[in-house]
C-alpha atoms as a PDB file:
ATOM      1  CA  UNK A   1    -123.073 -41.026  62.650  1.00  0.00           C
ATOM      2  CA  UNK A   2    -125.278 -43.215  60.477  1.00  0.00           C
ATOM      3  CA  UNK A   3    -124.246 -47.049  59.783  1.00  0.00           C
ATOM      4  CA  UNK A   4    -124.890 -48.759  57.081  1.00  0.00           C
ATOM      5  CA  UNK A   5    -126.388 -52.254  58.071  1.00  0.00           C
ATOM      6  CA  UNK A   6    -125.943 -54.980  55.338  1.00  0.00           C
ATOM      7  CA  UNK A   7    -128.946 -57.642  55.277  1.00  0.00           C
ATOM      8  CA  UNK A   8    -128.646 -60.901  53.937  1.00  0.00           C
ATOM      9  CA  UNK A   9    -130.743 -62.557  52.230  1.00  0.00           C
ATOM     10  CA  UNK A  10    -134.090 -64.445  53.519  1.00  0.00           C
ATOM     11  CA  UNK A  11    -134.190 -67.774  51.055  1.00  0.00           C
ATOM     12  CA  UNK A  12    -136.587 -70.485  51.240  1.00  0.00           C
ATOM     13  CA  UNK A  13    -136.080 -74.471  49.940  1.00  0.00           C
ATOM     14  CA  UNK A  14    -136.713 -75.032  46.698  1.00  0.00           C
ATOM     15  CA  UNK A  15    -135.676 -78.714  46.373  1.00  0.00           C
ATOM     16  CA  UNK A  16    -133.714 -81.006  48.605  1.00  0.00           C
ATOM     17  CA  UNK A  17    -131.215 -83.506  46.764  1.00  0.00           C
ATOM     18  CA  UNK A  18    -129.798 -85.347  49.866  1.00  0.00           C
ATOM     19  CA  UNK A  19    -126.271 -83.670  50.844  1.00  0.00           C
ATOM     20  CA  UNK A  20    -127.781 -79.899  49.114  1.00  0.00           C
ATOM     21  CA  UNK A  21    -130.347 -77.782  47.985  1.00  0.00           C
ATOM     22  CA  UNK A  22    -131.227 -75.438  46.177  1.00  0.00           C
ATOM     23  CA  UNK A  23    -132.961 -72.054  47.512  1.00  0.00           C
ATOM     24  CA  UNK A  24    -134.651 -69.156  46.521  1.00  0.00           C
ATOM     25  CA  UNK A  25    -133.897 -65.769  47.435  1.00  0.00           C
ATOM     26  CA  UNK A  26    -137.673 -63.930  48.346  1.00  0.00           C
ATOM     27  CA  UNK A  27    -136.232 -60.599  47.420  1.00  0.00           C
ATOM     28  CA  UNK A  28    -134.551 -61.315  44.219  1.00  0.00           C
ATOM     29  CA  UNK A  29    -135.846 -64.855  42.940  1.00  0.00           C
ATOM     30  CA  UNK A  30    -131.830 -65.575  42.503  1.00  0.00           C
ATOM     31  CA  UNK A  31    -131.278 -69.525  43.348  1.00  0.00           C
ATOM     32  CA  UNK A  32    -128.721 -70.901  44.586  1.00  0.00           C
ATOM     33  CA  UNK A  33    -127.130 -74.274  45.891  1.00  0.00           C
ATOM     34  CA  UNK A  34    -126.433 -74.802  49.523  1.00  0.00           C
ATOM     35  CA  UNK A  35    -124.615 -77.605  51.333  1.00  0.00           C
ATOM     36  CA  UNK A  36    -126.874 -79.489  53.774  1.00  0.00           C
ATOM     37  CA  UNK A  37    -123.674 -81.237  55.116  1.00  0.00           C
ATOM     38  CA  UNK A  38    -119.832 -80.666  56.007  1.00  0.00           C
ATOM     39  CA  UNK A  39    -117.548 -81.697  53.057  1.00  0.00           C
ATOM     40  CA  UNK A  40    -113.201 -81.144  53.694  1.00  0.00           C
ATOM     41  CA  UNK A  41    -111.300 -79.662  51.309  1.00  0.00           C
ATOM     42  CA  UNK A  42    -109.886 -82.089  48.919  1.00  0.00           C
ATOM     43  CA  UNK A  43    -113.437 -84.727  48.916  1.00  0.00           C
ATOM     44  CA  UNK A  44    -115.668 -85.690  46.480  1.00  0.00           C
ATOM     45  CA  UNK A  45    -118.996 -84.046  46.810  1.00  0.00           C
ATOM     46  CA  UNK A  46    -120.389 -86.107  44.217  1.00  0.00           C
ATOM     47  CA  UNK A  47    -119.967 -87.160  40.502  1.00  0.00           C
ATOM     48  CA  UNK A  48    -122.029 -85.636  37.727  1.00  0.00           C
ATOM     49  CA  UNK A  49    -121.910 -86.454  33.947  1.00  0.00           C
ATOM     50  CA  UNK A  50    -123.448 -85.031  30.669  1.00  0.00           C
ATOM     51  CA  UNK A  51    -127.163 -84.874  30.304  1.00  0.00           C
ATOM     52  CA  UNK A  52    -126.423 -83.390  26.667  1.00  0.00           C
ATOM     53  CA  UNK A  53    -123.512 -82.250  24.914  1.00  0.00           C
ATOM     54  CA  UNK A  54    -123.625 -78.940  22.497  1.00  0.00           C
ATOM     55  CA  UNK A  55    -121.081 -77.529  19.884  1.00  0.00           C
ATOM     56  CA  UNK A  56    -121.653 -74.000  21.547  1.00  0.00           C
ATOM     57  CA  UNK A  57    -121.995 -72.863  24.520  1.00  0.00           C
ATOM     58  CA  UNK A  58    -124.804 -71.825  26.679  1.00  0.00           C
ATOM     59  CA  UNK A  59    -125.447 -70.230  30.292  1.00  0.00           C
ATOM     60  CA  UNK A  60    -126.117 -73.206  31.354  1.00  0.00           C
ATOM     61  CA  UNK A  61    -123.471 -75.421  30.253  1.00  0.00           C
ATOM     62  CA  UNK A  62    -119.633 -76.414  31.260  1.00  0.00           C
ATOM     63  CA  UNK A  63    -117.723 -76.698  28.754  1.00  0.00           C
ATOM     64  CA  UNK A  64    -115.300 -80.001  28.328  1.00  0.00           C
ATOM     65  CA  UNK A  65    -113.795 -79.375  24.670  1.00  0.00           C
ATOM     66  CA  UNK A  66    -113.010 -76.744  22.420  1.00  0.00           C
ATOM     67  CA  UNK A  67    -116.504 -77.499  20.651  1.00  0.00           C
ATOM     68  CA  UNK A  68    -117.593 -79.508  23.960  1.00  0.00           C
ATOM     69  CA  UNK A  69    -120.219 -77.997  26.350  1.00  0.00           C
ATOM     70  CA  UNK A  70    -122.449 -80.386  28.395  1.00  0.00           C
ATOM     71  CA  UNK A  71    -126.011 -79.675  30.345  1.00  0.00           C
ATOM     72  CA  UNK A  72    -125.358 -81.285  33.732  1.00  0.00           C
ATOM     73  CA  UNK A  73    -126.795 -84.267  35.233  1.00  0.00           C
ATOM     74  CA  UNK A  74    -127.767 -84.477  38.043  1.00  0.00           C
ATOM     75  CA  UNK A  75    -129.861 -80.856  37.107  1.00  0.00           C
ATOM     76  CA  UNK A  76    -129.794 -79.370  40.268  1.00  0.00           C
ATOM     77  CA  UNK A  77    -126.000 -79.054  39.763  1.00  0.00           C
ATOM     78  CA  UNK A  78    -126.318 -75.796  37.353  1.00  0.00           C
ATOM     79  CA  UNK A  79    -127.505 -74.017  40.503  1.00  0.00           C
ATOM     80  CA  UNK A  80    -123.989 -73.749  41.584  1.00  0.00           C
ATOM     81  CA  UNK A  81    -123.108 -70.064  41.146  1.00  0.00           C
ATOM     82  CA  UNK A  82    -119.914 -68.044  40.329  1.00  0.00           C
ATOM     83  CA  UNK A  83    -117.256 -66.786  43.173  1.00  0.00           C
ATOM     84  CA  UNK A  84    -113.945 -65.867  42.657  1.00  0.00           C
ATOM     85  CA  UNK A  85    -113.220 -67.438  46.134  1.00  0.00           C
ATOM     86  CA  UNK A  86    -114.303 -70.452  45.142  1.00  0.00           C
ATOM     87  CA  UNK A  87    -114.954 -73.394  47.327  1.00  0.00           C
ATOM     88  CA  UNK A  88    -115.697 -76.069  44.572  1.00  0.00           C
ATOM     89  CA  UNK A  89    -114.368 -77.177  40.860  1.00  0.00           C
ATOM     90  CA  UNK A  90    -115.804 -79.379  38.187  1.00  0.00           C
ATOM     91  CA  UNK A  91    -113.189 -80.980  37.452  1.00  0.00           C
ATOM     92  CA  UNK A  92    -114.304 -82.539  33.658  1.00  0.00           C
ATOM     93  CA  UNK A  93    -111.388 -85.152  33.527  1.00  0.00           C
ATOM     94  CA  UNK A  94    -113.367 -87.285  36.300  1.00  0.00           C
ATOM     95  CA  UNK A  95    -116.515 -85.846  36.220  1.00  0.00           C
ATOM     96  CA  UNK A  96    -116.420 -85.419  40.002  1.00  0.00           C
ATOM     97  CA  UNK A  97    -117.489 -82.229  41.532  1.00  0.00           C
ATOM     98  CA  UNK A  98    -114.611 -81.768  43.887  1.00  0.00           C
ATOM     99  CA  UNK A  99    -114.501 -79.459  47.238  1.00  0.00           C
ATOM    100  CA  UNK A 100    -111.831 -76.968  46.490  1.00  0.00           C
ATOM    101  CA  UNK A 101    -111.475 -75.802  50.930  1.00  0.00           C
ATOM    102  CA  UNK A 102    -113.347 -76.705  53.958  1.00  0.00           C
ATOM    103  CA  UNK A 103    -117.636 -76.583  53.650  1.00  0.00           C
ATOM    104  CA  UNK A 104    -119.996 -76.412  56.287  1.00  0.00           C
ATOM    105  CA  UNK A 105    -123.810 -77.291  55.735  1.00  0.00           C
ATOM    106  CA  UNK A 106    -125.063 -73.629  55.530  1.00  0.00           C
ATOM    107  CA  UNK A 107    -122.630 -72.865  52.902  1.00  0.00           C
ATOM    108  CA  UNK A 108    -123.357 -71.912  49.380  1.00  0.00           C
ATOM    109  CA  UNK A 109    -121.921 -74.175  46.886  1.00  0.00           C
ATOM    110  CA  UNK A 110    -119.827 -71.676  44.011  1.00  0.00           C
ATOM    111  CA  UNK A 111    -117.198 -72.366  41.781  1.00  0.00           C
ATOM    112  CA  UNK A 112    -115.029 -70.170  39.406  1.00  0.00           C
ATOM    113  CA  UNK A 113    -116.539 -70.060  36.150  1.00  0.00           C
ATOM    114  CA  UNK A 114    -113.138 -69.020  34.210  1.00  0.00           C
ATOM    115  CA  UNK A 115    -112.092 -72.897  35.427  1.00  0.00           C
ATOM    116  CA  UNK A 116    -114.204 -74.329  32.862  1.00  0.00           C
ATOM    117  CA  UNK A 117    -115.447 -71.949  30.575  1.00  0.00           C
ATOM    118  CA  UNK A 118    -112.894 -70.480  28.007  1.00  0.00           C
ATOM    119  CA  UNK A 119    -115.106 -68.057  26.283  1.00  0.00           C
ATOM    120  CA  UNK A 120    -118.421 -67.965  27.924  1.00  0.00           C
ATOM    121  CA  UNK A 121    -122.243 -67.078  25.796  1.00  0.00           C
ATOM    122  CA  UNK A 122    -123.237 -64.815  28.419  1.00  0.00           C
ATOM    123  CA  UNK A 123    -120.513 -62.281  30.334  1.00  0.00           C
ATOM    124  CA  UNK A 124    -121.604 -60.759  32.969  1.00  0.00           C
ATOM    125  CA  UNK A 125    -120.400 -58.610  35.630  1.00  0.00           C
ATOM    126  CA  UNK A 126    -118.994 -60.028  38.929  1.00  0.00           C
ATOM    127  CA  UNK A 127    -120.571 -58.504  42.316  1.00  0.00           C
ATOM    128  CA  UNK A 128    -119.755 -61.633  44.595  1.00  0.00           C
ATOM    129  CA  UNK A 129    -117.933 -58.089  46.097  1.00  0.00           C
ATOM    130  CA  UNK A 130    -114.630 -60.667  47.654  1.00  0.00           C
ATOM    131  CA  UNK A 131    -111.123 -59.201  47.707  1.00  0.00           C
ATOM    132  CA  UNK A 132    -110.067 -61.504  44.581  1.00  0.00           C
ATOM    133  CA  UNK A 133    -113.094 -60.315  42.464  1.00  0.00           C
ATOM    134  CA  UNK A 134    -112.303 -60.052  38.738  1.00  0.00           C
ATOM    135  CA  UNK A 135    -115.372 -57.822  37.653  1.00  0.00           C
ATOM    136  CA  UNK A 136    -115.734 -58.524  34.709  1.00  0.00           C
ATOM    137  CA  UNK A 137    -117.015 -63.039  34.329  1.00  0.00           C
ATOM    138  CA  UNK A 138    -116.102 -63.475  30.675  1.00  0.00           C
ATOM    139  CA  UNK A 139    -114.185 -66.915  30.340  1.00  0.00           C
ATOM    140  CA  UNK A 140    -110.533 -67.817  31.368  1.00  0.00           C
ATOM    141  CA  UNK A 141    -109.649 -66.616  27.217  1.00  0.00           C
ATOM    142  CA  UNK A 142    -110.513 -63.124  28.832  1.00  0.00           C
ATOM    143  CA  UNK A 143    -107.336 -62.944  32.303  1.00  0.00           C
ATOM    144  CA  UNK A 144    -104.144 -62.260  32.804  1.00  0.00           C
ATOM    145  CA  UNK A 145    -102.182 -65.073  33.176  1.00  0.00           C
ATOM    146  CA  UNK A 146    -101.210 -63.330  36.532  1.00  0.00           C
ATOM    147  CA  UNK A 147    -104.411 -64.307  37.598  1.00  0.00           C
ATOM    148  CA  UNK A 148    -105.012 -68.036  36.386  1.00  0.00           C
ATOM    149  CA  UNK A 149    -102.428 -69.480  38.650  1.00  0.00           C
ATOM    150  CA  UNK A 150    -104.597 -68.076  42.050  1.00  0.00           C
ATOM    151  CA  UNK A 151    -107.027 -71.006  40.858  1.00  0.00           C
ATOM    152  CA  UNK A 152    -107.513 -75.260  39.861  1.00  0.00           C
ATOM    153  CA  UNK A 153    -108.616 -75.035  36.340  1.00  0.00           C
ATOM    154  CA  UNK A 154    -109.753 -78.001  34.401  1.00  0.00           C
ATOM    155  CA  UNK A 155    -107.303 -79.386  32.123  1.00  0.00           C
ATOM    156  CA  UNK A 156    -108.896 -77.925  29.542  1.00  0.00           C
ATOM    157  CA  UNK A 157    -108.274 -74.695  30.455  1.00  0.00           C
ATOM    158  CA  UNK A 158    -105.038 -75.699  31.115  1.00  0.00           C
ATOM    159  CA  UNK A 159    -104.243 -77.396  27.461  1.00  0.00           C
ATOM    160  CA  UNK A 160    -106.138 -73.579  26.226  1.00  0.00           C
ATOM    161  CA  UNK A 161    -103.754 -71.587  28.356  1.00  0.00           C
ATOM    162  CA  UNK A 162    -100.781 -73.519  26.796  1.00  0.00           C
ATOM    163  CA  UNK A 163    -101.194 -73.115  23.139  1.00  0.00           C
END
């Protein structure tokens, strides 16, 4: 019988930014953010705050406002990928990036991009392959509301989902 044998990925460091950093994949130059210490669900990781703010938005960008997007500072931040198991939230009311379950250094940083984006510039197709996957990464506008609840969502999504 032949097995399949899944690999994972060989990354190297990037840049270190004192509790993360971000990494490289060799094989498909993807980058990512990684915790370089333990964080419990419910802590602050750290805060963050607006480095610009755009009327439209951007791949890059989190959006705070119906016409509010903002580049993140510290930088490094945007390096935080999509999951749909989640394990962190920008939460935009106190600009504190806020450990959603239990991290351990090792552990890529990822957040659900649906939380803050309500209609994103750039859809894309999910493959983070998990058992809550939603396929299709288009912006929170874009779900059932059967699937909302399953996730913290800024309160801007929130105040969206409500109209």
């Amino acid at each position: 019988m032949l097995t399949q044998q899944l690999t994972q990925p060989i990354y190297h460091v990037i840049s270190s930014h004192g509790f993360g950093e971000i990494r490289e994949d060799e094989a498909s130059l993807a980058k990512a953010f990684f915790a370089m210490q333990n964080f419990s669900a419910g802590s602050v990781i750290c805060p963050f705050s607006a480095a610009a703010i755009l009327k439209e938005p951007t791949y890059l960008t989190v959006q705070i406002g119906e016409d509010e997007h903002i580049h993140l500072r510290p930088e490094y931040l945007q390096y935080i990928n999509h999951s749909c198991e989640p394990n962190v939230l920008f939460n935009t009311d106190t600009m504190q990036l806020e450990c959603l379950k239990d991290i351990e250094a090792g552990d890529e940083l990822c957040f659900f991009y649906p939380a803050t984006e309500w209609d994103m510039a750039q859809p894309f197709e999910c493959l983070c392959g998990t058992a809550s996957c939603i396929k299709q990464v288009q912006g929170a506008k874009y779900l059932s509301k059967g699937i909302l609840p399953n996730y913290k969502l800024t309160a801007f999504i929130q105040s969206m989902l409500n109209k």
